[in-house]
C-alpha atoms as a PDB file:
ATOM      1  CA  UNK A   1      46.360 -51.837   1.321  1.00  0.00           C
ATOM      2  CA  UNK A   2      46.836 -52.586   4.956  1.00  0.00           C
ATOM      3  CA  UNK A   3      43.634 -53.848   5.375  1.00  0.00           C
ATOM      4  CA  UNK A   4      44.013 -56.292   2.839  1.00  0.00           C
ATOM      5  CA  UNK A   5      47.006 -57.488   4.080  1.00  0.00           C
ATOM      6  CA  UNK A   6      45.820 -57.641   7.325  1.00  0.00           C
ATOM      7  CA  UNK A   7      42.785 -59.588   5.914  1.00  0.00           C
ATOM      8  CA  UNK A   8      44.712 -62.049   3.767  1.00  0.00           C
ATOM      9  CA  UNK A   9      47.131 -62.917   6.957  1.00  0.00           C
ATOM     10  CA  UNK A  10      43.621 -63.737   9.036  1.00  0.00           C
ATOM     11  CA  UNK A  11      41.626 -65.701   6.615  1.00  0.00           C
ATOM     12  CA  UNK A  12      44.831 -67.455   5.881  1.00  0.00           C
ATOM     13  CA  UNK A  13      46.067 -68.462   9.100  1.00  0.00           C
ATOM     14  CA  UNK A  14      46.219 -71.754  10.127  1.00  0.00           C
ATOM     15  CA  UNK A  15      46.355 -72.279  13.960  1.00  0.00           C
ATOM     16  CA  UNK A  16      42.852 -72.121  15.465  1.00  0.00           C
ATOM     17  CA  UNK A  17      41.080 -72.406  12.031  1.00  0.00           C
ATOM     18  CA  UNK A  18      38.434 -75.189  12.437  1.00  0.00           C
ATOM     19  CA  UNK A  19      37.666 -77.652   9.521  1.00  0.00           C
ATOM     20  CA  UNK A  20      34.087 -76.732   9.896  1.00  0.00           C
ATOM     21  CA  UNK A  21      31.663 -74.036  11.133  1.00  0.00           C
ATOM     22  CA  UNK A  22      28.091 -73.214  11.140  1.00  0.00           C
ATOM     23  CA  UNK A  23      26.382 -70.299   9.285  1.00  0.00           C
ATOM     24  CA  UNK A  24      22.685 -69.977   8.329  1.00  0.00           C
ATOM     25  CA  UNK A  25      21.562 -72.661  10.276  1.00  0.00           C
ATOM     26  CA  UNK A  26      23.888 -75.283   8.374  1.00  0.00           C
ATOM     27  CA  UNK A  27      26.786 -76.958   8.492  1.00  0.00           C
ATOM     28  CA  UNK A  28      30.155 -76.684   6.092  1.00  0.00           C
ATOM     29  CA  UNK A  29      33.348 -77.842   5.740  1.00  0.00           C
ATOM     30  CA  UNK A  30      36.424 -75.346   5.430  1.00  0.00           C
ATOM     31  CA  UNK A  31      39.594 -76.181   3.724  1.00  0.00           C
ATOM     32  CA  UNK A  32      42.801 -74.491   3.765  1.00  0.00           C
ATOM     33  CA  UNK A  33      43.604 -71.429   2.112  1.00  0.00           C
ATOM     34  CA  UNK A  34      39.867 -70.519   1.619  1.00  0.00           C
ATOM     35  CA  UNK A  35      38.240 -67.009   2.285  1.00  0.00           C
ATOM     36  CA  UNK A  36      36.282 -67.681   5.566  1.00  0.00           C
ATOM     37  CA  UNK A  37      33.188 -66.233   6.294  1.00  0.00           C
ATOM     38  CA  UNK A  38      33.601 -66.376  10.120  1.00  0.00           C
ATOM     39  CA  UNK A  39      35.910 -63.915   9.968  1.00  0.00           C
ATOM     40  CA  UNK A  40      33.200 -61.488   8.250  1.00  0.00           C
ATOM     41  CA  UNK A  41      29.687 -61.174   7.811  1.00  0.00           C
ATOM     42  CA  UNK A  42      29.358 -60.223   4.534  1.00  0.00           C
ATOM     43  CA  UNK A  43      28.707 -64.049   3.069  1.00  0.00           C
ATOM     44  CA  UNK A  44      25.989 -64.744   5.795  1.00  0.00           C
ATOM     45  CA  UNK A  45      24.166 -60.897   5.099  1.00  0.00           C
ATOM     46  CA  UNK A  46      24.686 -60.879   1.151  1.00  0.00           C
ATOM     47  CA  UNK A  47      23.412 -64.588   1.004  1.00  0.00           C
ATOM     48  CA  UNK A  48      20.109 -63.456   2.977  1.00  0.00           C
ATOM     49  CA  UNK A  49      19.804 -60.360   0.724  1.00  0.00           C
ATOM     50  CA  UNK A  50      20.082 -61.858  -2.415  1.00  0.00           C
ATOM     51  CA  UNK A  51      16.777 -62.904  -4.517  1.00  0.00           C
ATOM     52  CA  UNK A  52      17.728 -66.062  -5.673  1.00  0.00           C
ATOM     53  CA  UNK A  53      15.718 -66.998  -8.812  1.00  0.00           C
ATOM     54  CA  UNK A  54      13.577 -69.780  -7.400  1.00  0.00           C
ATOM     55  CA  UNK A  55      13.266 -72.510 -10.510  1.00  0.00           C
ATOM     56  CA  UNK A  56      15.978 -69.799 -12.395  1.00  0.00           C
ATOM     57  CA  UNK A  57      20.069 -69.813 -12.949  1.00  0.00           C
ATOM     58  CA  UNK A  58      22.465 -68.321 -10.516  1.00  0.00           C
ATOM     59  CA  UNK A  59      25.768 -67.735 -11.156  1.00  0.00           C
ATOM     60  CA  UNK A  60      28.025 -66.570  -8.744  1.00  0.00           C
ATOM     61  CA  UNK A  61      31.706 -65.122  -9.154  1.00  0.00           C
ATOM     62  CA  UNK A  62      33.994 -66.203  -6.008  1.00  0.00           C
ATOM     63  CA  UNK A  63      31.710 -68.821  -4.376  1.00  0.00           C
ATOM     64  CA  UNK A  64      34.784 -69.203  -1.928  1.00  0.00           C
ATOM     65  CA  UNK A  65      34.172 -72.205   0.414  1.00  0.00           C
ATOM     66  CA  UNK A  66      30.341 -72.296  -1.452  1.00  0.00           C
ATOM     67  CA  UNK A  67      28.077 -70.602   1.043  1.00  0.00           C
ATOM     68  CA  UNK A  68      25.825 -68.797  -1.538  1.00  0.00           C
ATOM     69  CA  UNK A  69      26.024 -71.182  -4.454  1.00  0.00           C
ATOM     70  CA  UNK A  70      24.974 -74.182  -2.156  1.00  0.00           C
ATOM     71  CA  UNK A  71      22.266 -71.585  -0.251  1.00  0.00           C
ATOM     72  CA  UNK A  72      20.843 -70.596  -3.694  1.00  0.00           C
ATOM     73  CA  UNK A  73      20.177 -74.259  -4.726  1.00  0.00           C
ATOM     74  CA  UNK A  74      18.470 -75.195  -1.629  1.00  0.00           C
ATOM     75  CA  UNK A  75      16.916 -71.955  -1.841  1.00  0.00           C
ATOM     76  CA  UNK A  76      14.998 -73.613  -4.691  1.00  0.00           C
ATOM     77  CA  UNK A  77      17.352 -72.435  -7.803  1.00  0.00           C
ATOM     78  CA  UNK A  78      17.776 -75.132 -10.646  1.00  0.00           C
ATOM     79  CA  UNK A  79      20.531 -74.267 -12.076  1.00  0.00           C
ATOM     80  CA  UNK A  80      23.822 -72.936 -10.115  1.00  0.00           C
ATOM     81  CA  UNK A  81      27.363 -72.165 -11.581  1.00  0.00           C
ATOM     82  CA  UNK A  82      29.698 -71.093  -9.254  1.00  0.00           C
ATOM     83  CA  UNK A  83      33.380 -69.707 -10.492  1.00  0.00           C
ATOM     84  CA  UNK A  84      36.414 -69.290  -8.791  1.00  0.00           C
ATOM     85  CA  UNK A  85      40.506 -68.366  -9.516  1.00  0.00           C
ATOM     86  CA  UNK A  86      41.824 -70.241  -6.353  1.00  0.00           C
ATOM     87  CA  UNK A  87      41.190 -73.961  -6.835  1.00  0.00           C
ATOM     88  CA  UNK A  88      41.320 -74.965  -3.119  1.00  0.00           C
ATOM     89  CA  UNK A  89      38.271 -72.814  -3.481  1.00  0.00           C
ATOM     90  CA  UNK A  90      36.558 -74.712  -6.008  1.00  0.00           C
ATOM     91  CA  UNK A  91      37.515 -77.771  -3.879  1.00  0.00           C
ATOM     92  CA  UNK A  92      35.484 -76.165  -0.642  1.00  0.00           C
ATOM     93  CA  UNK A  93      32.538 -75.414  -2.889  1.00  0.00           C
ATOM     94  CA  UNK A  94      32.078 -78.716  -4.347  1.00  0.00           C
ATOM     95  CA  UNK A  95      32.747 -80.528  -1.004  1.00  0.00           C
ATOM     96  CA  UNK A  96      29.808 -78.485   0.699  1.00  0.00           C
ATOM     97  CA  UNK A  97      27.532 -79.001  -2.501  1.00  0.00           C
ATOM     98  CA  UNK A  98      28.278 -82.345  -1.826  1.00  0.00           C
ATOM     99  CA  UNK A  99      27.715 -82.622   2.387  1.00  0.00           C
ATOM    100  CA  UNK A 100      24.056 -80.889   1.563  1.00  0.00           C
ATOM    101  CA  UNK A 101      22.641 -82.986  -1.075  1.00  0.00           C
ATOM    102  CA  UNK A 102      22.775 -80.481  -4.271  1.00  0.00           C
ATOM    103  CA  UNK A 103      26.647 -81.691  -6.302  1.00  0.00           C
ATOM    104  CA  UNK A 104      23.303 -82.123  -9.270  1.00  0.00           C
ATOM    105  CA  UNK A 105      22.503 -78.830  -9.363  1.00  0.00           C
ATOM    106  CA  UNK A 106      25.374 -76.893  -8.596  1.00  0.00           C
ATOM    107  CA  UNK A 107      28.422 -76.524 -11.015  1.00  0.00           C
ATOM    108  CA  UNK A 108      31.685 -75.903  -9.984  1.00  0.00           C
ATOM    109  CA  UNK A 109      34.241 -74.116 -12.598  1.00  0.00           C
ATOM    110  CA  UNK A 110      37.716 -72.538 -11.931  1.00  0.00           C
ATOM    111  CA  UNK A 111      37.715 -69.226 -13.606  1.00  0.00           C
ATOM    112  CA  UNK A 112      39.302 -66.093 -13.799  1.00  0.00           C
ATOM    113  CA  UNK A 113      36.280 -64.359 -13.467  1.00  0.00           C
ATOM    114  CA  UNK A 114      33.477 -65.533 -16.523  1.00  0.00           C
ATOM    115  CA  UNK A 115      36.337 -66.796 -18.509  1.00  0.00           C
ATOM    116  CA  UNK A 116      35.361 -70.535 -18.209  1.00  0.00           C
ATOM    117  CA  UNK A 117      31.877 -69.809 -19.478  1.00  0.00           C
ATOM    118  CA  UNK A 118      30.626 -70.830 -22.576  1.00  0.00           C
ATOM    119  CA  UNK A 119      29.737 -68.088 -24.979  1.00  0.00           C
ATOM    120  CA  UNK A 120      25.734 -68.530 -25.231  1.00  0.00           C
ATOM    121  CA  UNK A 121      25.361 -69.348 -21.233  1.00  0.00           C
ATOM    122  CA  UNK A 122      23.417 -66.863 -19.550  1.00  0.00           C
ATOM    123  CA  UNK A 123      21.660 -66.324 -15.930  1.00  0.00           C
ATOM    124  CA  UNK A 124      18.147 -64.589 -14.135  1.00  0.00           C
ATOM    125  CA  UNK A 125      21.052 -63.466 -11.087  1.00  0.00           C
ATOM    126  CA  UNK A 126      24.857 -62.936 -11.353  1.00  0.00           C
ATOM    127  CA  UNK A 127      26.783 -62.509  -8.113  1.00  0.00           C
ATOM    128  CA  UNK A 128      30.028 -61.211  -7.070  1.00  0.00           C
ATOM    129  CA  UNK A 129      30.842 -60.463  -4.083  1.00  0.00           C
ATOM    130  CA  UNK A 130      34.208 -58.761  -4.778  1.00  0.00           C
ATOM    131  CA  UNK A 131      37.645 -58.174  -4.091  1.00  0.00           C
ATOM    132  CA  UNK A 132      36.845 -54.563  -3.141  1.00  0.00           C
ATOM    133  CA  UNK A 133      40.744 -53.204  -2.283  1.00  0.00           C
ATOM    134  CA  UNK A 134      42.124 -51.167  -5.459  1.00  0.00           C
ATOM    135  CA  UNK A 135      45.291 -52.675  -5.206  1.00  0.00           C
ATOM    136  CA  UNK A 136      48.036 -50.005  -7.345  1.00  0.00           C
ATOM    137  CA  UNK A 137      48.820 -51.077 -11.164  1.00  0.00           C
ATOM    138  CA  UNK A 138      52.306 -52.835 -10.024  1.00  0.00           C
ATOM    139  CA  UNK A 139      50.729 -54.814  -7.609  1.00  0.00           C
ATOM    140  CA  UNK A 140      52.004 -58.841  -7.390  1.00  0.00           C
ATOM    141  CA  UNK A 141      49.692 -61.713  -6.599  1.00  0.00           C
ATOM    142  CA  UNK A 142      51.465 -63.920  -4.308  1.00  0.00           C
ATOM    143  CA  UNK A 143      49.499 -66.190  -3.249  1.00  0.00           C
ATOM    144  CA  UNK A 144      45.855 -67.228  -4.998  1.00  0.00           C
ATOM    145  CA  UNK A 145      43.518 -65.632  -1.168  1.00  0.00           C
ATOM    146  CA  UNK A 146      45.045 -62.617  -2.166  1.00  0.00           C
ATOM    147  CA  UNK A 147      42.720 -62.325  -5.248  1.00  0.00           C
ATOM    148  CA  UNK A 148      39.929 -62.456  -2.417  1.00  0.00           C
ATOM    149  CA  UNK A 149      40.668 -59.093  -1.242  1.00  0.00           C
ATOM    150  CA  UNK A 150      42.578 -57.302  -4.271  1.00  0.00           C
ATOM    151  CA  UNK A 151      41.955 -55.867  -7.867  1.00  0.00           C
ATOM    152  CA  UNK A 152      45.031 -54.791  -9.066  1.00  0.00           C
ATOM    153  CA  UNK A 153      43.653 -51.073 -10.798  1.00  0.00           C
ATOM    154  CA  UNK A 154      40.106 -52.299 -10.456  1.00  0.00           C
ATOM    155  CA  UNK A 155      40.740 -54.644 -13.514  1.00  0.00           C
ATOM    156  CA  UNK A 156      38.659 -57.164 -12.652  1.00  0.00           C
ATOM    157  CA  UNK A 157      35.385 -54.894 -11.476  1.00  0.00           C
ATOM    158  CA  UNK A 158      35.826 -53.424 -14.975  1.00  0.00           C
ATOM    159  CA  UNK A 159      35.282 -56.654 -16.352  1.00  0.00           C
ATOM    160  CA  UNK A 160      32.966 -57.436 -14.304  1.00  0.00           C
ATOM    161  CA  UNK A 161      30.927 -54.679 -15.572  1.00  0.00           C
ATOM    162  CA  UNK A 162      31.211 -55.092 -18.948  1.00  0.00           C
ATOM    163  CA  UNK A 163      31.088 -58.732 -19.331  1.00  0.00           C
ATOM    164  CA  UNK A 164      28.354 -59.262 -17.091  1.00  0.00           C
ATOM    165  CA  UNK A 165      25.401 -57.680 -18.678  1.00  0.00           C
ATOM    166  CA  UNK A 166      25.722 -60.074 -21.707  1.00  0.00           C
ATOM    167  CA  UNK A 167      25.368 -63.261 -19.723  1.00  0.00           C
ATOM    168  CA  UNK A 168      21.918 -62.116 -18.326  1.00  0.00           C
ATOM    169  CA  UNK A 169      18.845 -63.584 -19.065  1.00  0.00           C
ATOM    170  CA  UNK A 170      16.052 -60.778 -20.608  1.00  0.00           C
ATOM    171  CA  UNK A 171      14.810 -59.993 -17.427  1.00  0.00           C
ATOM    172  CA  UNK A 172      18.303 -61.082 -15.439  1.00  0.00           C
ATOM    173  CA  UNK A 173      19.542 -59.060 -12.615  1.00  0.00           C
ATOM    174  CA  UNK A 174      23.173 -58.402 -11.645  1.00  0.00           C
ATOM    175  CA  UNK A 175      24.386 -58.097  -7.879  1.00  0.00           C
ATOM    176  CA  UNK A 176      27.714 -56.836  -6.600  1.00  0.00           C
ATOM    177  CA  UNK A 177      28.900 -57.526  -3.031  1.00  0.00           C
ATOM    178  CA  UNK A 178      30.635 -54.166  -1.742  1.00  0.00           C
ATOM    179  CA  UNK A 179      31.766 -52.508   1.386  1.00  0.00           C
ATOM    180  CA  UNK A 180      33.517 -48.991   2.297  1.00  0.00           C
ATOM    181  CA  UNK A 181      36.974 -50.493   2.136  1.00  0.00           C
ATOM    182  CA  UNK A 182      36.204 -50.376  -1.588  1.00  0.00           C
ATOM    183  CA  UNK A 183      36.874 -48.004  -4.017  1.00  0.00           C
ATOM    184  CA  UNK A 184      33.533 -46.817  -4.913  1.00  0.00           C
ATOM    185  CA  UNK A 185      33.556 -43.659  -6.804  1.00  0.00           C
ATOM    186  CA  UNK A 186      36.170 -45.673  -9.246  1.00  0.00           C
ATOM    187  CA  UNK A 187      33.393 -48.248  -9.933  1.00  0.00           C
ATOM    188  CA  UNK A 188      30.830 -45.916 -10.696  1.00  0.00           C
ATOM    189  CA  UNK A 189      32.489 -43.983 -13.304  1.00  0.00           C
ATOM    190  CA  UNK A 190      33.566 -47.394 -14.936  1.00  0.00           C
ATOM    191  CA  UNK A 191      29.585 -47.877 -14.633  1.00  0.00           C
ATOM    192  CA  UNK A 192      29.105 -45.167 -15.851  1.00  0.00           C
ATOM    193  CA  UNK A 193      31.177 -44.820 -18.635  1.00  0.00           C
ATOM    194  CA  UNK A 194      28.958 -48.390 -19.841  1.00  0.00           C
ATOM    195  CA  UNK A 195      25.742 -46.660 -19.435  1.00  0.00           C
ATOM    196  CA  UNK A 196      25.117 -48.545 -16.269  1.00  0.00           C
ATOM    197  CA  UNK A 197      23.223 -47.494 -12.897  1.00  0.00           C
ATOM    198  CA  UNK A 198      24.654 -49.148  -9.461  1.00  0.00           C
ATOM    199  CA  UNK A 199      21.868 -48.722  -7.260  1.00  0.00           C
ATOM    200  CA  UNK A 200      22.036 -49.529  -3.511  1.00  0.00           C
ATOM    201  CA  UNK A 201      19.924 -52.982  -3.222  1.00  0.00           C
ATOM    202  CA  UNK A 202      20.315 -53.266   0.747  1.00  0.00           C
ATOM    203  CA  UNK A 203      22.993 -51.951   2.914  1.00  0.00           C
ATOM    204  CA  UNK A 204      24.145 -52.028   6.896  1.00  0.00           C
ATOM    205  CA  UNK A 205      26.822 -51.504   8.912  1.00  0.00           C
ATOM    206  CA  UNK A 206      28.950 -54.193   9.506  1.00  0.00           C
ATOM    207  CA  UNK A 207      32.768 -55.707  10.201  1.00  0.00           C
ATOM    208  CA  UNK A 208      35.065 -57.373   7.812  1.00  0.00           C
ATOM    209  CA  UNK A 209      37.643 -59.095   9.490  1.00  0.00           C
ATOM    210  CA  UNK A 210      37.150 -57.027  12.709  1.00  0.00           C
ATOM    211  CA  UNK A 211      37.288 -53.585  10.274  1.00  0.00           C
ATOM    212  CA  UNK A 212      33.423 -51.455  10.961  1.00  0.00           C
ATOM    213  CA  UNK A 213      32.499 -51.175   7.518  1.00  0.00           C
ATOM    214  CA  UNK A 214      29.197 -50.240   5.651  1.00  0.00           C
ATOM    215  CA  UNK A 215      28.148 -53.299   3.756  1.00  0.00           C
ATOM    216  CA  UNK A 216      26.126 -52.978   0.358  1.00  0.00           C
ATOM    217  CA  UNK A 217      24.750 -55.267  -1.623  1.00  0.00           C
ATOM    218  CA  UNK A 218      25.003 -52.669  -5.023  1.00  0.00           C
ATOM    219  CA  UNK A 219      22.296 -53.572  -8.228  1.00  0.00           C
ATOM    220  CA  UNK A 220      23.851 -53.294 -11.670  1.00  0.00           C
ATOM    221  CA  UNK A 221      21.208 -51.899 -13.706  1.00  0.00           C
ATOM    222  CA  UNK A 222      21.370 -52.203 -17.494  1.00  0.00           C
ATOM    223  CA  UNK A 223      18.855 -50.092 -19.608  1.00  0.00           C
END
């Protein structure tokens, strides 16, 4: 719980945040209030890892200031949804879909989780990399970068799980963003318990707001 205060106090701060900054060899714009992947490296490793669906859908859960959503249309995806709670984050996301030429093909939605979704959509890769603190049962949102860093009783991976599977295409894959600040034997027996494998995709150590984590990019496998 610390960490995630101590996480949600950085990303949040305002003096010496720039409006900008470059990752992957591009340029974005960074509003207020909006997780920001200087502070980590988990958007610039997960958005290398990931095998976007070239000419496919990708959906991703918490684009954040729109790093991966923008990445995976110029990657060569058609079709890109990208959902998040905190609407100055849906603001960042369309702003940088905008500065690099892709607003066409990239569909911004504020969701809690897949909740603005239409029933029938579905998607070759979902993505999510998520709020990996298991935040206690009477835990209070008090502000919306909180959700960034919190699941109050892993309520929201438990959705995530269960949800997810039905939105994929019949060969879709499902991703999950992850580190060791997470609670990860939790998530596998909710994975378990839906007759799903988590399998480790790619993983390497790394920092998350100046914490040495191991970061994992975990595969939701659904037989």
């Amino acid at each position: 719980m610390a960490a995630g205060a101590a996480l949600t106090d950085r990303h949040g701060a305002v003096e010496g945040r720039p409006e900008q900054f470059d990752l992957l060899g591009r340029t974005w714009t960074l509003l207020p209030g909006v997780f920001a992947p200087i502070h980590t490296t988990t958007t610039e490793l997960f958005s290398t890892w990931l095998p976007f669906p070239v000419g496919g859908s990708f959906l991703e859960i918490g684009s954040g200031a729109g790093v991966t959503a923008v990445t995976a249309a110029l990657t060569g995806c058609a079709r890109v949804t990208a959902l998040d709670i905190s609407s100055a984050a849906v603001r960042n996301t369309a702003a940088n879909a905008e500065r690099h030429g892709v607003a066409d093909r990239v569909r911004v939605l504020r969701s809690d989780l897949f909740d603005a979704l239409d029933t029938d959509e579905q998607y070759d890769v979902i993505y999510w990399n998520s709020n990996v603190i298991d935040a206690p049962p009477e835990f209070e949102y008090l502000d919306e970068l909180q959700w960034a860093f919190f699941d109050r009783d892993y309520a929201i991976h438990s959705r995530f799980l269960s949800q997810g599977p039905k939105l994929l295409t019949p060969h879709g894959r499902m991703f999950l963003g992850f580190n060791t600040l997470g609670n990860k034997e939790r998530l596998r027996v909710m994975a378990d318990g839906l007759g799903l494998e988590l399998t480790t995709f790619r993983r390497q150590a790394g920092e998350v707001g100046g914490i040495g984590v191991e970061l994992c990019l975990l595969e939701v496998l659904v037989s």
